[in-house]
C-alpha atoms as a PDB file:
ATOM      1  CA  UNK A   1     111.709-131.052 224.865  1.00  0.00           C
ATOM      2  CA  UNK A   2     108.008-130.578 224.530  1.00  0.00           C
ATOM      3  CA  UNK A   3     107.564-133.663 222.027  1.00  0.00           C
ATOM      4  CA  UNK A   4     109.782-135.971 224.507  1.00  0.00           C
ATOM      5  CA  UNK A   5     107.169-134.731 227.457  1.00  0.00           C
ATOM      6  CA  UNK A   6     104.443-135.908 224.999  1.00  0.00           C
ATOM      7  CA  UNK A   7     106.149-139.159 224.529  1.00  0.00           C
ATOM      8  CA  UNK A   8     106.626-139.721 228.153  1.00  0.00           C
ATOM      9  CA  UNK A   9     102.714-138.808 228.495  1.00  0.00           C
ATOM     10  CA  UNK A  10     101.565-141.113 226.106  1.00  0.00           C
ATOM     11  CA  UNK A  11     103.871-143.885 226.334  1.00  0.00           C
ATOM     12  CA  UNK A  12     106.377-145.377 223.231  1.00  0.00           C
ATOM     13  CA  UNK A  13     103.186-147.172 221.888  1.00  0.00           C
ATOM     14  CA  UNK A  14     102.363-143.336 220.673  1.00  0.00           C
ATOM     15  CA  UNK A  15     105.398-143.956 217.818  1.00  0.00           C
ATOM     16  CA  UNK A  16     103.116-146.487 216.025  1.00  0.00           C
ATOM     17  CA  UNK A  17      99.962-145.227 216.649  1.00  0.00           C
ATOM     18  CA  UNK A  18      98.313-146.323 213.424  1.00  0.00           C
ATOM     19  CA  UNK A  19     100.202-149.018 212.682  1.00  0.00           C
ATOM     20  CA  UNK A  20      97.030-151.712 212.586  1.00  0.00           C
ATOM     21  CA  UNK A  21      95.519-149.261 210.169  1.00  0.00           C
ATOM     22  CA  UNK A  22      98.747-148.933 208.165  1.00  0.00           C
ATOM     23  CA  UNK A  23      99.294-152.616 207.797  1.00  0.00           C
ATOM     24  CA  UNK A  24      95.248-153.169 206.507  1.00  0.00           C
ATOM     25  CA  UNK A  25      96.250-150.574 204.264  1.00  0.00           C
ATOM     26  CA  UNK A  26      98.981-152.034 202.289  1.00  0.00           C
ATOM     27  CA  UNK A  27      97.729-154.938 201.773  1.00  0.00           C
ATOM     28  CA  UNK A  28      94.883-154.073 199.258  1.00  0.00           C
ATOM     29  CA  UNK A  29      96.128-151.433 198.483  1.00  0.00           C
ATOM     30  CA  UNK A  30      99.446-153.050 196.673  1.00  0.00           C
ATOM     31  CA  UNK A  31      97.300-156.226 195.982  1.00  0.00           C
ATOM     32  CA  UNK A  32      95.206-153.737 192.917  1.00  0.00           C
ATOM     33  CA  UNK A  33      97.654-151.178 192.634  1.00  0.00           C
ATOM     34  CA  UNK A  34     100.512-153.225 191.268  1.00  0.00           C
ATOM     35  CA  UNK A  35      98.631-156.011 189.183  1.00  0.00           C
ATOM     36  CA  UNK A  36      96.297-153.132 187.795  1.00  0.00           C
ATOM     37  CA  UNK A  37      99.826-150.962 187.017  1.00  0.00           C
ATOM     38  CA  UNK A  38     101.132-154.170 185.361  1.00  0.00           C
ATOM     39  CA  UNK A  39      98.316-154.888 183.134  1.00  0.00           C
ATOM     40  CA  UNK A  40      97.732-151.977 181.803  1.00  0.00           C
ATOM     41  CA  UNK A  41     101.292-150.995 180.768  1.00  0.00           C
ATOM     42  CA  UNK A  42     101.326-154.050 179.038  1.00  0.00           C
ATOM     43  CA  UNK A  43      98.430-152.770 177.459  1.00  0.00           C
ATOM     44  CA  UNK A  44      98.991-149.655 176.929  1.00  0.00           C
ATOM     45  CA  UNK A  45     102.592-150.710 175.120  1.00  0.00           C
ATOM     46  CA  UNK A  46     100.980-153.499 172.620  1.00  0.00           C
ATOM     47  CA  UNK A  47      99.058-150.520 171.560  1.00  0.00           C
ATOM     48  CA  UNK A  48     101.464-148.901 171.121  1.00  0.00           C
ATOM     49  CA  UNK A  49     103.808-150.772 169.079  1.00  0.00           C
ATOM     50  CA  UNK A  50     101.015-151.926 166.937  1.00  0.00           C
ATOM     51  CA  UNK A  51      99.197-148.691 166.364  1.00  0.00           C
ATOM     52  CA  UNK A  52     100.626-145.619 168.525  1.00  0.00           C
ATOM     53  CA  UNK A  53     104.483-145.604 168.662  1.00  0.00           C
ATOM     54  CA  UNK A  54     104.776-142.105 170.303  1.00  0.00           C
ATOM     55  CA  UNK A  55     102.662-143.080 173.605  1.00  0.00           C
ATOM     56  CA  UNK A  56     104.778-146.219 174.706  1.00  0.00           C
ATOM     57  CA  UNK A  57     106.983-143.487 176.683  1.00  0.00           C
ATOM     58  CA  UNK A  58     104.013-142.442 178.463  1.00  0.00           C
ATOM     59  CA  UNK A  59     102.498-145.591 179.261  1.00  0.00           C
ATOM     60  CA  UNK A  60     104.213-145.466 182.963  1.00  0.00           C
ATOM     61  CA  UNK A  61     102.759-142.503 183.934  1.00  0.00           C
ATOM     62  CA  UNK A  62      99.154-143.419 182.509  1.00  0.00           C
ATOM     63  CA  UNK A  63      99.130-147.197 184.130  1.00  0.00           C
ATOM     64  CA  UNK A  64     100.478-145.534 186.999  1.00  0.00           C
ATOM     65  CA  UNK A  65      97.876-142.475 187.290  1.00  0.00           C
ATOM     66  CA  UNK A  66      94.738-144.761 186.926  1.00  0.00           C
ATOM     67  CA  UNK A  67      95.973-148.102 188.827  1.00  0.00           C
ATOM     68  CA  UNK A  68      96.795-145.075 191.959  1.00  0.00           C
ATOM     69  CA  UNK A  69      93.172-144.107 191.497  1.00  0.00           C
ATOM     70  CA  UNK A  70      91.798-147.503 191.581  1.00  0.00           C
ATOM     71  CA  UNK A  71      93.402-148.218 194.753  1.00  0.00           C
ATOM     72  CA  UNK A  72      93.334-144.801 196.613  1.00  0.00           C
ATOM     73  CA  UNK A  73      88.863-145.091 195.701  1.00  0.00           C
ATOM     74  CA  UNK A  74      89.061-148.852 197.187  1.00  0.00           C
ATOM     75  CA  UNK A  75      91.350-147.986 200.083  1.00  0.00           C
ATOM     76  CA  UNK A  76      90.420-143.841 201.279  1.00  0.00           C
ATOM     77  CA  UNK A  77      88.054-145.417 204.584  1.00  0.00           C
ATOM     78  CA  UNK A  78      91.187-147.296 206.465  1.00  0.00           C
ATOM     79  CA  UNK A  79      93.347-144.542 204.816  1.00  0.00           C
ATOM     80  CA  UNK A  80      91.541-141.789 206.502  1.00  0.00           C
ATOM     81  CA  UNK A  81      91.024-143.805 209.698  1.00  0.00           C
ATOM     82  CA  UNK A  82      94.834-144.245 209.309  1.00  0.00           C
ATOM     83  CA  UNK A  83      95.798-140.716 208.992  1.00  0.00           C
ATOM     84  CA  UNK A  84      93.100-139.745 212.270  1.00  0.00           C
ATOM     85  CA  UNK A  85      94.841-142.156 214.451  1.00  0.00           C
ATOM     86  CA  UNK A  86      98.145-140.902 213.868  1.00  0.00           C
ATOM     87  CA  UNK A  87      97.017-137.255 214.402  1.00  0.00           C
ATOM     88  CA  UNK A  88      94.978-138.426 218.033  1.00  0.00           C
ATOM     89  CA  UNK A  89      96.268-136.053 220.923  1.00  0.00           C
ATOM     90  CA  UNK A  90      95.796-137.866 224.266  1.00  0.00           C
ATOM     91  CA  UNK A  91      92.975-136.599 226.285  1.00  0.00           C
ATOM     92  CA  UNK A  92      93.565-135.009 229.803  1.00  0.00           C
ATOM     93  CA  UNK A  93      91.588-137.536 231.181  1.00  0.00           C
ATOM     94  CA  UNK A  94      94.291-140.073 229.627  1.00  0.00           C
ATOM     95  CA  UNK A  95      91.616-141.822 227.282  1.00  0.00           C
ATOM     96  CA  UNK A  96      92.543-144.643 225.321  1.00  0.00           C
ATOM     97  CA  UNK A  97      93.453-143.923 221.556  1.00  0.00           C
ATOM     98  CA  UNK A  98      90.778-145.319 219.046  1.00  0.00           C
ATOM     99  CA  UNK A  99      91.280-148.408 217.313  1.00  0.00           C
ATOM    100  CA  UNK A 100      90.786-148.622 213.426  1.00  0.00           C
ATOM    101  CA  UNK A 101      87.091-149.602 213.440  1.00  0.00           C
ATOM    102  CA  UNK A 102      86.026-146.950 216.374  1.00  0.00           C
ATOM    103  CA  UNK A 103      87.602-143.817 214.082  1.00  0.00           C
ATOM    104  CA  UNK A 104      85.516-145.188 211.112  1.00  0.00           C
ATOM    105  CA  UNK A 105      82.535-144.769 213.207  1.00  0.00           C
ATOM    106  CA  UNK A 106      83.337-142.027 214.524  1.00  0.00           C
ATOM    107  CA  UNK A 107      83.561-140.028 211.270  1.00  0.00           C
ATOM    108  CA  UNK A 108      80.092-141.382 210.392  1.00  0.00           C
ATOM    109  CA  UNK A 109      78.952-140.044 213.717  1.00  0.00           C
ATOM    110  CA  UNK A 110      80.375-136.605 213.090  1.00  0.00           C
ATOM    111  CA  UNK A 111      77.380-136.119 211.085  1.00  0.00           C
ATOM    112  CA  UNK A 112      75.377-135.877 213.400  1.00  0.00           C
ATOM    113  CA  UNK A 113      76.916-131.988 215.161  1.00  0.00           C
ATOM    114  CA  UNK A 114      76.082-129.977 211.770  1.00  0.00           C
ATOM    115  CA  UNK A 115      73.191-128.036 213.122  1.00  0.00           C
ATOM    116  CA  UNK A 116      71.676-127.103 209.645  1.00  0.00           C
ATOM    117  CA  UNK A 117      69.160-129.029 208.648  1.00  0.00           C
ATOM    118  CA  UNK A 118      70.141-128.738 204.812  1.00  0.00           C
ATOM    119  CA  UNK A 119      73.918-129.742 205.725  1.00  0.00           C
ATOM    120  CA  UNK A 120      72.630-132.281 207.695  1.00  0.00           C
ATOM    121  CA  UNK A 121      71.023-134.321 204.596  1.00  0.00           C
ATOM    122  CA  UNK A 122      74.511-133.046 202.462  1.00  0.00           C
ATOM    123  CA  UNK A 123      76.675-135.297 204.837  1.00  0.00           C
ATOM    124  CA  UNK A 124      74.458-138.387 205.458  1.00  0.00           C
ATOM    125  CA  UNK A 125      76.051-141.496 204.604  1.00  0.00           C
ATOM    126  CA  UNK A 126      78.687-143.250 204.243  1.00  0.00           C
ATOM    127  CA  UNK A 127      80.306-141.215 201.833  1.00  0.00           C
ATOM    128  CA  UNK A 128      81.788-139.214 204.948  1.00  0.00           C
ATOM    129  CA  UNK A 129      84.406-142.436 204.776  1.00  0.00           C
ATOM    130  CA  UNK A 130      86.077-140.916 201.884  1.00  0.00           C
ATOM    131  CA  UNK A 131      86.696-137.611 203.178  1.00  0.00           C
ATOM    132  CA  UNK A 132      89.419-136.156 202.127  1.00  0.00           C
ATOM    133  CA  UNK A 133      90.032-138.898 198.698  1.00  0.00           C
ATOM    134  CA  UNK A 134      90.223-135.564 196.475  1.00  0.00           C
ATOM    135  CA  UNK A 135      92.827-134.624 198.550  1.00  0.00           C
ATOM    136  CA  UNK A 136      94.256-138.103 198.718  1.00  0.00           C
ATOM    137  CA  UNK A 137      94.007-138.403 194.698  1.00  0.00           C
ATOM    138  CA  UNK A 138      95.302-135.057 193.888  1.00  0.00           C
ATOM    139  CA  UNK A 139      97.997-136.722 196.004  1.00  0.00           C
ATOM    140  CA  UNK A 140      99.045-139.789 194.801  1.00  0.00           C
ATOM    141  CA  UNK A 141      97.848-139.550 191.075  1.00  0.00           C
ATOM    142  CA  UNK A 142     100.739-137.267 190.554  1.00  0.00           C
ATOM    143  CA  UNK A 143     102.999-139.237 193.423  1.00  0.00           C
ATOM    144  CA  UNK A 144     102.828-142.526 190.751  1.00  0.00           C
ATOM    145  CA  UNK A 145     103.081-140.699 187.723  1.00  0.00           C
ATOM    146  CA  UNK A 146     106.290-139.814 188.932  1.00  0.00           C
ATOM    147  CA  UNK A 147     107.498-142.510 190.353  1.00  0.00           C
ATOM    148  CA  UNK A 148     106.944-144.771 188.058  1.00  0.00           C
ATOM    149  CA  UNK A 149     108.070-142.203 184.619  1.00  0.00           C
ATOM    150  CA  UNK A 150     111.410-142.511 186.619  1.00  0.00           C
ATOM    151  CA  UNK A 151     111.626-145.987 188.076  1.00  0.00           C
ATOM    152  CA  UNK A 152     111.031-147.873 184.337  1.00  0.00           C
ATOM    153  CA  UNK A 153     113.968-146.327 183.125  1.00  0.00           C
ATOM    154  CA  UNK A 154     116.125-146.600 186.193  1.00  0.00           C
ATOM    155  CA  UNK A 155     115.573-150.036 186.631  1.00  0.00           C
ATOM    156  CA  UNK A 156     115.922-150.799 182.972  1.00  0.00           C
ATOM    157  CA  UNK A 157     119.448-148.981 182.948  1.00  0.00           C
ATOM    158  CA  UNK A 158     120.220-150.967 186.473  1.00  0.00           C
ATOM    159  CA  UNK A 159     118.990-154.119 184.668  1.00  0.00           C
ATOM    160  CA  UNK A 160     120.862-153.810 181.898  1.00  0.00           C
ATOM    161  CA  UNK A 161     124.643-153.311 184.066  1.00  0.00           C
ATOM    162  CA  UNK A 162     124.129-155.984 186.752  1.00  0.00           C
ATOM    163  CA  UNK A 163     122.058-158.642 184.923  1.00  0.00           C
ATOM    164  CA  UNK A 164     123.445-158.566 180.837  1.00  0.00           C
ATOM    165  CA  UNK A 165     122.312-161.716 179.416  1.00  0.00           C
ATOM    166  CA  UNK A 166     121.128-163.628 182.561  1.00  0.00           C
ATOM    167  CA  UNK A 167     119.234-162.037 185.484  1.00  0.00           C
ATOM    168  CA  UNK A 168     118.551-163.625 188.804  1.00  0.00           C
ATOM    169  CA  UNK A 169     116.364-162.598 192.068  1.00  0.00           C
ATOM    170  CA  UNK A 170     119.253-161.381 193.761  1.00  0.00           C
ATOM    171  CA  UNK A 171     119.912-158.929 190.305  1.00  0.00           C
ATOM    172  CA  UNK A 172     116.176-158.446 190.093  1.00  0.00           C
ATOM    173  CA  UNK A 173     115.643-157.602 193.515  1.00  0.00           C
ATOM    174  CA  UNK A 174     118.658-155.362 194.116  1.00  0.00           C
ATOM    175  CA  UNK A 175     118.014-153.346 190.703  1.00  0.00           C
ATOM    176  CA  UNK A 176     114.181-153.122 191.723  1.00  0.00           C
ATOM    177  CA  UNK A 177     114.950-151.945 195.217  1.00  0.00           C
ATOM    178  CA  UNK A 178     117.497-149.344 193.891  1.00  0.00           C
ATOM    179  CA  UNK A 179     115.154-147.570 191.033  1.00  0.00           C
ATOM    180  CA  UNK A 180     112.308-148.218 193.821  1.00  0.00           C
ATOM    181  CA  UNK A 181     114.223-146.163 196.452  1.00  0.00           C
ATOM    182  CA  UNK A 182     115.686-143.666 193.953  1.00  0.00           C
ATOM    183  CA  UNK A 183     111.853-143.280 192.498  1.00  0.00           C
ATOM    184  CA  UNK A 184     110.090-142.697 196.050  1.00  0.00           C
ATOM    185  CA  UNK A 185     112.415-139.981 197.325  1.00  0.00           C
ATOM    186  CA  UNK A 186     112.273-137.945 194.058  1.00  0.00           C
ATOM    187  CA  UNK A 187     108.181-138.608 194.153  1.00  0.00           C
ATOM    188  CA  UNK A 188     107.437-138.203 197.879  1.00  0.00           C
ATOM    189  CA  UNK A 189     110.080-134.503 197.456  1.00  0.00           C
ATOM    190  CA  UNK A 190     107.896-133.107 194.551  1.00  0.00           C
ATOM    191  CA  UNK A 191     104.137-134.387 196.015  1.00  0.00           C
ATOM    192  CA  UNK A 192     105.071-133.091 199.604  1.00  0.00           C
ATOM    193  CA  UNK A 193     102.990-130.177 199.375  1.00  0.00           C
ATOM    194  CA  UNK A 194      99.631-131.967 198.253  1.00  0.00           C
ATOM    195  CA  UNK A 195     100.537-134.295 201.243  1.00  0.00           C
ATOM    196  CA  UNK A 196     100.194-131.558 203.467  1.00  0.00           C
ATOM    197  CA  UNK A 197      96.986-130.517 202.125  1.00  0.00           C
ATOM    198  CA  UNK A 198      95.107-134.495 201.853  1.00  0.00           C
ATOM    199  CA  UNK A 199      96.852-134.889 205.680  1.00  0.00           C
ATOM    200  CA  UNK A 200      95.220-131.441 206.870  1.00  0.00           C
ATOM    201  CA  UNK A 201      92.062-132.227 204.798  1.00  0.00           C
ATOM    202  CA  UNK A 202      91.573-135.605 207.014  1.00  0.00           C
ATOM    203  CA  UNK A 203      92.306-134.733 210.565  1.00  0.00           C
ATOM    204  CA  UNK A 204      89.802-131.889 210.424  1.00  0.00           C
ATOM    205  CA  UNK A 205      87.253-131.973 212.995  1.00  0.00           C
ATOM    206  CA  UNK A 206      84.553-129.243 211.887  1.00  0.00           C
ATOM    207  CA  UNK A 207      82.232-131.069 209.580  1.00  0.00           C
ATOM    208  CA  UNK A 208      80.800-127.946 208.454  1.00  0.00           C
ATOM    209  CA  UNK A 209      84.448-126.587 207.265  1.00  0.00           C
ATOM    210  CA  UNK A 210      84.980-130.662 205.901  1.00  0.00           C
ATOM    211  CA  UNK A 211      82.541-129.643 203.047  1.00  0.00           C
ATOM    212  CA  UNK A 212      83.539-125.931 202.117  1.00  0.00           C
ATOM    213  CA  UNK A 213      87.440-127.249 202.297  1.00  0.00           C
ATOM    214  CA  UNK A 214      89.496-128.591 198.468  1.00  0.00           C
ATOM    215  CA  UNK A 215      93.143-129.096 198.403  1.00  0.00           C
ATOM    216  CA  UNK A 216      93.319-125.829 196.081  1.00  0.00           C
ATOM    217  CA  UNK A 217      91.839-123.823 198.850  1.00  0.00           C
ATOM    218  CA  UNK A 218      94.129-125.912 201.693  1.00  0.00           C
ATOM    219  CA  UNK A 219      97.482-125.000 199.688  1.00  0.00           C
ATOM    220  CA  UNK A 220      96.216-120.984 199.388  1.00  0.00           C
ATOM    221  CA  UNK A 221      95.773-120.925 202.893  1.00  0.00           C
ATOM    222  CA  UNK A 222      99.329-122.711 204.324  1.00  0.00           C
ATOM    223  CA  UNK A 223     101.285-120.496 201.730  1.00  0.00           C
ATOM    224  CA  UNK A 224      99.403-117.328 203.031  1.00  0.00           C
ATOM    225  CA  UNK A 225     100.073-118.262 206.247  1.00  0.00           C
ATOM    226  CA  UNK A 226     103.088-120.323 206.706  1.00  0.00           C
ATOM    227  CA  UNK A 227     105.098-119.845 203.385  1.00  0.00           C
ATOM    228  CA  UNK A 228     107.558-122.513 201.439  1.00  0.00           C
ATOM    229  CA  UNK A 229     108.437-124.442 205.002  1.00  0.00           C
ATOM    230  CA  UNK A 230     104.305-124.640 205.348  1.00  0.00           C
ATOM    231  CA  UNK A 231     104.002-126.677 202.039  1.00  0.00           C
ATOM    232  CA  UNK A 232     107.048-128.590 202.600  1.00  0.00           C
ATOM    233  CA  UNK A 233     106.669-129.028 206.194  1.00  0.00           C
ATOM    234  CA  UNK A 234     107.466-133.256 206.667  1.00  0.00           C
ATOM    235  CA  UNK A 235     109.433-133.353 203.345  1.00  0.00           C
ATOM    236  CA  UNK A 236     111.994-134.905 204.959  1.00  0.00           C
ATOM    237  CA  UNK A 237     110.764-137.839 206.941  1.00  0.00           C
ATOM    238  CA  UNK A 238     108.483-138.738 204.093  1.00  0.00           C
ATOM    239  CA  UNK A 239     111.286-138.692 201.707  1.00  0.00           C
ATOM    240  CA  UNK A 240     112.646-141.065 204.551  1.00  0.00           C
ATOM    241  CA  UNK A 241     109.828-143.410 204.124  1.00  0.00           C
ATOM    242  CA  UNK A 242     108.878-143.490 200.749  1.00  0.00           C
ATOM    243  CA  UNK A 243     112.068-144.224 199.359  1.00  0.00           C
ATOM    244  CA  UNK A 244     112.980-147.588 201.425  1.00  0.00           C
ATOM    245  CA  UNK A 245     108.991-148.574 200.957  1.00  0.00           C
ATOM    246  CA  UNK A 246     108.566-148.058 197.309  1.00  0.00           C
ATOM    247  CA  UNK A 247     112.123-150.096 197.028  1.00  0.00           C
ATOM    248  CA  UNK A 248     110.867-152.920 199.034  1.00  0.00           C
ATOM    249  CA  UNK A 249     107.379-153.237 197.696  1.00  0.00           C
ATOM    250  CA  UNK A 250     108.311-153.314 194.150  1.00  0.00           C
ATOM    251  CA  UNK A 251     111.636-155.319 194.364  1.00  0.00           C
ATOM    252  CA  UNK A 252     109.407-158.151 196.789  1.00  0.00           C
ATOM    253  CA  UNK A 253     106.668-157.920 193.987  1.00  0.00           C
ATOM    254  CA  UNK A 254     108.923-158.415 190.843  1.00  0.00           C
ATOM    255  CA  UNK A 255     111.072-161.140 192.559  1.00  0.00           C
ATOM    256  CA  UNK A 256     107.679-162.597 193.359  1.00  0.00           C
ATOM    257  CA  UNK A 257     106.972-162.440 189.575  1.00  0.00           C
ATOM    258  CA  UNK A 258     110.322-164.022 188.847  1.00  0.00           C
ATOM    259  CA  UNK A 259     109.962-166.900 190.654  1.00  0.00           C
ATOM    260  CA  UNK A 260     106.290-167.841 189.203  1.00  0.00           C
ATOM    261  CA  UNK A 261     107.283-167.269 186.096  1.00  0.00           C
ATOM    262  CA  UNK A 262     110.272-169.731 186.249  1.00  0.00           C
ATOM    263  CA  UNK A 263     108.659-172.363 188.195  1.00  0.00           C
ATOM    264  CA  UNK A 264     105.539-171.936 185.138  1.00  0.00           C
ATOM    265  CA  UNK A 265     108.364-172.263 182.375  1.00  0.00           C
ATOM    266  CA  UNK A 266     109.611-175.759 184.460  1.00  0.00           C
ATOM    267  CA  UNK A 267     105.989-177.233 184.090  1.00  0.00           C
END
């Protein structure tokens, strides 16, 4: 009742608060993450046939782990501006939520209440943009190492039934989505409770508590003071999410790939 009194407060526009931010997000963000992933698991499995048989297993979760770091480093500013628009509360005076550019500047600013002079030179910079990325890596580091150990052989098995000898983009694209989808839930279920700590990490307010706070420290304090449902609080509509996005960004991207490829083998 309370949350439909909010809603009726701050209007249906409140349900994609963040969506600007969301949208600047994915776009470089998949643009390195899924070339980078590609390369180097290519990489990492000519090594391994030539000179390392044992790692080609792992090569997943390594080209996943470091192409997720390259793009969470690139991407943490609009991430964090992301994650403080969502968590806005309307004003009493009915303010305006801030766009994407306005909560960038506004973390910057936030530099400028620490009252000490020493913390004062600690948080000059810009550096205050990528509050919260230790969070954010601790994350989704983990988050792609597990998709991606249990989408390659998903999609492989998938593959193998629908396509056989001769696979199309309709096969590729409804094998990718499937191993995608089946991928992101199992993922987004086991990472929930670093989520919960890189989410509470970003919308804080106190810059002096910003500095002393790690996502070790965050994950103490929720199971102290809100147990199991604490860590896992959101579980559910982030399993939601994550399994229909991870399906649709990877079967887009390989059907993408399919097509080049065949129109490069035609020239």
């Amino acid at each position: 009742m309370c949350s439909l009194r909010s809603l009726d407060r701050e209007g249906i526009f409140r349900l994609w608060r963040g969506t600007a931010a969301s949208l600047a997000l994915a776009v470089p963000t998949v643009g390195i993450y899924l070339p980078s992933y590609d390369l180097l698991r290519n990489w990492i499995e000519e090594y391994s046939d030539h000179s390392y048989p044992k790692l080609r297993p792992y090569a997943p979760l390594i080209a996943g782990s470091i192409a997720r770091s390259l793009a969470c480093i690139t991407c943490s500013p609009i991430e964090l501006a992301r994650t403080r628009m969502q968590a806005f509360k309307q004003s009493s005076g009915g303010a305006k939520p801030p766009g994407m550019w306005k909560t960038m500047l506004g973390v910057l600013s936030s530099r400028q209440s620490i009252s000490h002079p020493e913390n004062l030179q600690t948080t000059r910079g810009y550096h205050l943009l990528w509050t919260g990325m230790g969070a954010q890596l601790a994350r989704d580091v983990p988050f792609s190492a597990i998709c991606w150990m249990v989408l390659e052989p998903t999609r492989r098995h998938l593959l193998g039934l629908l396509a056989g000898e001769q696979s199309n983009a309709a096969v590729i694209m409804g094998a990718n989505f499937s191993a995608g989808f089946i991928a992101g839930v199992i993922s987004s279920g086991a990472t929930c409770p670093l989520d919960v700590a890189k989410t509470r990490r970003q919308i804080e307010k106190d810059p002096a508590r910003v500095l002393s706070m790690n996502t070790r420290r965050i994950l103490l304090e929720v199971w102290r003071n809100e147990g199991i449902n604490g860590l896992f609080r959101g579980a559910g509509p982030r399993m939601a999410r994550a399994g229909p996005s991870v399906g649709i960004v990877v079967s887009s991207y390989e059907v993408v790939k399919h097509i080049m490829h065949r129109k490069h083998a035609e020239l």
